[in-house]
N, C-alpha and C. Protein backbone atom coordinates (compact mmCIF):
# COMPACT_ATOMS: atom_id res chain seq x y z
N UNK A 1 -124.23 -109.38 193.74
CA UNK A 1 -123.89 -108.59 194.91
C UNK A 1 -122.61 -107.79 194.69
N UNK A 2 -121.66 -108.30 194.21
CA UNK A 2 -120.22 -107.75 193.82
C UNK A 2 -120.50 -106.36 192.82
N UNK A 3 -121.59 -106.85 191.71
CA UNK A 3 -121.43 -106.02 191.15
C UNK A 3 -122.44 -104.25 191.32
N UNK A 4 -123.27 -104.58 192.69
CA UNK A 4 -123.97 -103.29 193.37
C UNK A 4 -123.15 -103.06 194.19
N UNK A 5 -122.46 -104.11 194.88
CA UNK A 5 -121.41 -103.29 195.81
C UNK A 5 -120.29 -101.99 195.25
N UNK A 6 -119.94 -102.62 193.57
CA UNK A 6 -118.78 -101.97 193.35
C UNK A 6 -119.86 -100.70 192.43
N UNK A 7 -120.81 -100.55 192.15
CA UNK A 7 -121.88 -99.33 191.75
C UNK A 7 -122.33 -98.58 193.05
N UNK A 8 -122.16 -98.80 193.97
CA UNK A 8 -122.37 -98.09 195.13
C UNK A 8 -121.37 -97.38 195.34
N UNK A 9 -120.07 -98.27 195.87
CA UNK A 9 -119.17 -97.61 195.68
C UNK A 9 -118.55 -96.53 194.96
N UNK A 10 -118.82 -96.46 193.81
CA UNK A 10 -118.33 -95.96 192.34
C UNK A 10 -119.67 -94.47 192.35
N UNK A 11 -120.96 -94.55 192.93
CA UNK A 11 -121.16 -93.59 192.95
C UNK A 11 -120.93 -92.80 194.53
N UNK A 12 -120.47 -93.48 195.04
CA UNK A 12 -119.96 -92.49 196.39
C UNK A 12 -118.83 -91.58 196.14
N UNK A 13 -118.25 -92.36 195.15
CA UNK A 13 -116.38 -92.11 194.60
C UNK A 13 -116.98 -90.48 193.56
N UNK A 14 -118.07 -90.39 193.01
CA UNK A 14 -118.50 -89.57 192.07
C UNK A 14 -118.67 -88.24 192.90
N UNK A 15 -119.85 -88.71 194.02
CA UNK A 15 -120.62 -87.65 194.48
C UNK A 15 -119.27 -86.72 195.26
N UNK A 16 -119.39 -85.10 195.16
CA UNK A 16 -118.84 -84.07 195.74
C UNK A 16 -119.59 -83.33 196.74
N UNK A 17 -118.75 -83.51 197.62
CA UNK A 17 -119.46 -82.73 198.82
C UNK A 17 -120.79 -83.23 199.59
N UNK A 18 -120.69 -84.68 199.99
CA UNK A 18 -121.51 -85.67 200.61
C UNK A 18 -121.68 -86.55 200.08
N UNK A 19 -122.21 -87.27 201.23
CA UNK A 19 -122.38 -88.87 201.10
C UNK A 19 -123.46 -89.16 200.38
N UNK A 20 -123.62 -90.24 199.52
CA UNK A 20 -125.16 -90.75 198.68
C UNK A 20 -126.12 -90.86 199.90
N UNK A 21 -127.42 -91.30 199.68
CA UNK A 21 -128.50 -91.50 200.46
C UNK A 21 -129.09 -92.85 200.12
N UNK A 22 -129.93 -92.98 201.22
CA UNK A 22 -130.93 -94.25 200.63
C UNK A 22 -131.51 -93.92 199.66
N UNK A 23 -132.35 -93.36 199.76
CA UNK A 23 -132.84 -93.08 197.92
C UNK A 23 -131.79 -93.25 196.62
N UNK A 24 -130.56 -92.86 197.28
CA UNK A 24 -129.37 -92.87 195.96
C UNK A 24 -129.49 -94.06 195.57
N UNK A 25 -129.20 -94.96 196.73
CA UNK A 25 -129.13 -96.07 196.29
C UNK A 25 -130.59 -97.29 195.82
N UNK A 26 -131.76 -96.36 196.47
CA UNK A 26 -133.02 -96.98 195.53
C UNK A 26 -132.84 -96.70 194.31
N UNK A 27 -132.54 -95.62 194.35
CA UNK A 27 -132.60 -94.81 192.91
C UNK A 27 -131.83 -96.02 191.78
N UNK A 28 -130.39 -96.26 192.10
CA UNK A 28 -129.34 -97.18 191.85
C UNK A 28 -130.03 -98.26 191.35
N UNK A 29 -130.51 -99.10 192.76
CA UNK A 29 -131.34 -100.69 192.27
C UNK A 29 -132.59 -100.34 191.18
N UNK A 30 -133.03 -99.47 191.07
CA UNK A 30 -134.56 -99.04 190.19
C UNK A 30 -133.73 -99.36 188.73
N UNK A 31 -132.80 -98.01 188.68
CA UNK A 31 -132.06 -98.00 187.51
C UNK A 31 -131.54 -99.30 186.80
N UNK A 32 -130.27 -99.92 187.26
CA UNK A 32 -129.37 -100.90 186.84
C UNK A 32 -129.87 -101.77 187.58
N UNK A 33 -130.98 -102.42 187.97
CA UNK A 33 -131.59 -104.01 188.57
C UNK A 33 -132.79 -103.99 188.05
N UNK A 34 -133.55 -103.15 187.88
CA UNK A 34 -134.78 -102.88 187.34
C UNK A 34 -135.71 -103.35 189.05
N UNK A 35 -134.96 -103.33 189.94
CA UNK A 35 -135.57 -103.83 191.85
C UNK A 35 -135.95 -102.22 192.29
N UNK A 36 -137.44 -102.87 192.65
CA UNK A 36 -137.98 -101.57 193.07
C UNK A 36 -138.43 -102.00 194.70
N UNK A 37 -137.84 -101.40 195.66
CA UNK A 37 -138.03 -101.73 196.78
C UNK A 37 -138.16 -100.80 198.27
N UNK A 38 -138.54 -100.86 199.25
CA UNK A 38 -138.55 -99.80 200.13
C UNK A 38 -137.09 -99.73 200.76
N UNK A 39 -137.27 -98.59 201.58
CA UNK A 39 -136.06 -97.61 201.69
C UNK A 39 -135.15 -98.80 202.73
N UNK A 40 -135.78 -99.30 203.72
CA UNK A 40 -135.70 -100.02 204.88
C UNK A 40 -134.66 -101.64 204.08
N UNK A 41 -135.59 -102.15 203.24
CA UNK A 41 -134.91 -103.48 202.19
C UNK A 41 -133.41 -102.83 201.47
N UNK A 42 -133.33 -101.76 201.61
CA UNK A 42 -132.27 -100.86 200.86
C UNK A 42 -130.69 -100.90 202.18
N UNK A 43 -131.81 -100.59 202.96
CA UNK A 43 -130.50 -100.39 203.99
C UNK A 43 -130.06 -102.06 204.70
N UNK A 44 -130.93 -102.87 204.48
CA UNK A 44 -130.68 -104.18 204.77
C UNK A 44 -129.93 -104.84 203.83
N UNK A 45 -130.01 -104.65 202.65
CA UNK A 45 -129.80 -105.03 201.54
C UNK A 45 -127.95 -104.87 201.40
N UNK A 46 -127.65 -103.52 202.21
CA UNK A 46 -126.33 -102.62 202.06
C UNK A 46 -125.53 -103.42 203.41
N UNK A 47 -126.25 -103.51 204.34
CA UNK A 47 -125.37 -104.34 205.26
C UNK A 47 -125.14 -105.55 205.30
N UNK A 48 -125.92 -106.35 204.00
CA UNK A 48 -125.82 -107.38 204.24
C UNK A 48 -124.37 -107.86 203.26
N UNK A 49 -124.23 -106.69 202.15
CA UNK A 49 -122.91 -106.84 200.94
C UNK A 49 -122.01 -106.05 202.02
N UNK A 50 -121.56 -105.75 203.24
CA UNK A 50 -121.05 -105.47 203.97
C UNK A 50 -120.27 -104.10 203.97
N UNK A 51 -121.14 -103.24 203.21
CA UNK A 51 -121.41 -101.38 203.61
C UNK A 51 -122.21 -101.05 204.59
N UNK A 52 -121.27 -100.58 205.08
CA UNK A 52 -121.76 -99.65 206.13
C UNK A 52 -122.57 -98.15 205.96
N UNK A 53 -123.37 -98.02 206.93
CA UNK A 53 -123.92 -96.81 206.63
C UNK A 53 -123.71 -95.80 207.19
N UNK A 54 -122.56 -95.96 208.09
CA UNK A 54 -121.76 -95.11 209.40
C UNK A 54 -120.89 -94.25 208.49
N UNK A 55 -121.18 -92.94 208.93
CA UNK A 55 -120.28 -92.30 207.79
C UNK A 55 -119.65 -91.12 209.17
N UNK A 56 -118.27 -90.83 208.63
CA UNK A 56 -117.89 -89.43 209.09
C UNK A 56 -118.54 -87.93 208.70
N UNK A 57 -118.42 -87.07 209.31
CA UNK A 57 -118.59 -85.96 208.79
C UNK A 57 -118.02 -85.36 207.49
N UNK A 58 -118.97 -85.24 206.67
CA UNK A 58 -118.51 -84.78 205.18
C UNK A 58 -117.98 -83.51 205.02
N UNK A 59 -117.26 -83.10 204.05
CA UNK A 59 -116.23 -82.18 203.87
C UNK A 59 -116.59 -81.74 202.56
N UNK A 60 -116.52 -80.13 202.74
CA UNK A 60 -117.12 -79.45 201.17
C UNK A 60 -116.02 -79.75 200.36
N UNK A 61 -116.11 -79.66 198.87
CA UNK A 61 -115.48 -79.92 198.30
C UNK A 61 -114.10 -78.35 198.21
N UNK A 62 -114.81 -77.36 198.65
CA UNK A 62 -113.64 -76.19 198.49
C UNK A 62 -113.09 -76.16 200.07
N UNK A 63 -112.89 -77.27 200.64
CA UNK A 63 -112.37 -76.78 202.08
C UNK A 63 -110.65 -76.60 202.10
N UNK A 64 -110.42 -76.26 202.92
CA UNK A 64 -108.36 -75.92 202.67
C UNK A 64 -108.24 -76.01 203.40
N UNK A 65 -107.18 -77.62 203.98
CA UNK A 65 -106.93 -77.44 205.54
C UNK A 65 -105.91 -76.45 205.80
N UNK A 66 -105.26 -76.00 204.90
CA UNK A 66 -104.23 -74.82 205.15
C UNK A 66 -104.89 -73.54 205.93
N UNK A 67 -106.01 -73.28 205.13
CA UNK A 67 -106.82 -71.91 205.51
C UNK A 67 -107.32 -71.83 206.86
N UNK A 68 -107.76 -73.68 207.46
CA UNK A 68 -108.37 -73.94 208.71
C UNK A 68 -107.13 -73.76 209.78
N UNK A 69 -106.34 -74.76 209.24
CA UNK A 69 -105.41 -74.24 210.23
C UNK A 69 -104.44 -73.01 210.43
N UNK A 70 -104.35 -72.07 210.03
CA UNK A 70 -104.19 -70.60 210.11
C UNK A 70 -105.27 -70.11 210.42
N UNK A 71 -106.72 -70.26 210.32
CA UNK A 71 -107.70 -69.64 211.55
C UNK A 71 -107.53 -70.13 212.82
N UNK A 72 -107.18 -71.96 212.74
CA UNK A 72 -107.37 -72.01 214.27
C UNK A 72 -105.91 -71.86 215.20
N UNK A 73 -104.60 -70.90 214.39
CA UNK A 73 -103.91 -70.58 215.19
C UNK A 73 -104.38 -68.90 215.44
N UNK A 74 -105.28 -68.14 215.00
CA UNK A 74 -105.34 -67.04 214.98
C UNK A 74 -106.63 -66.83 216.45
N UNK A 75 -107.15 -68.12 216.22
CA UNK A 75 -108.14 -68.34 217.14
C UNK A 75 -107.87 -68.71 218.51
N UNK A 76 -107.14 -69.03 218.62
CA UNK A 76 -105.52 -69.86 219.98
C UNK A 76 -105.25 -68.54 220.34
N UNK A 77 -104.54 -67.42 219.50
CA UNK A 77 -103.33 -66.79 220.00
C UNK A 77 -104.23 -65.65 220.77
N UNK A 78 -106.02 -65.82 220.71
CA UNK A 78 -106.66 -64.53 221.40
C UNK A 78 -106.58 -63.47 221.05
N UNK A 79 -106.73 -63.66 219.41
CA UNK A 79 -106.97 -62.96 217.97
C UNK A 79 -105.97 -62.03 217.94
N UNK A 80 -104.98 -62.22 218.24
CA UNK A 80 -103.41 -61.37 218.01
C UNK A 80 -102.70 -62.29 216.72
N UNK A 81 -102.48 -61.41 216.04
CA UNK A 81 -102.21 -62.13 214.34
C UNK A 81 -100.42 -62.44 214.54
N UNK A 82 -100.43 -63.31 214.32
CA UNK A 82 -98.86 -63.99 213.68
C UNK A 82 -98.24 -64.35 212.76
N UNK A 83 -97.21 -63.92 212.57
CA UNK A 83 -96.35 -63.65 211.24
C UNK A 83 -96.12 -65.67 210.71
């Protein structure tokens, strides 16, 4: 269990610009367990090594909070630009 927990992990840590999927992680057990199983045993399987499948909203990998926040003061000021 320790050691799919920390391969789950390790490909979440990889992936850019979203979260893995169930399939990622069938994909995962197929690969390195040689466990071939449905999608449903996958997500049971994940809560039971105590991952969650609750995720925040993902973030592209080219986002700039600098850039966001200088739109959303430009967006405030009722599109009158500030120095």
């Amino acid at each position: 269990e320790a050691l799919f927990k920390e391969k789950v992990i390790n490909l979440q840590e990889q992936r850019e610009g979203g979260c893995i999927t169930g399939q990622d992680v069938q994909s995962l057990l197929a690969d390195s367990f040689q466990i071939v199983c449905h999608l449903s045993s996958v997500y049971n399987y994940l809560h039971r090594v105590g991952l969650s499948w609750i995720t925040v909203r993902s973030k592209h990998p080219k986002q700039d909070p600098k850039k966001q926040e200088h739109f959303k003061k430009l967006s405030n000021s009722g599109g009158q630009r500030t120095s």
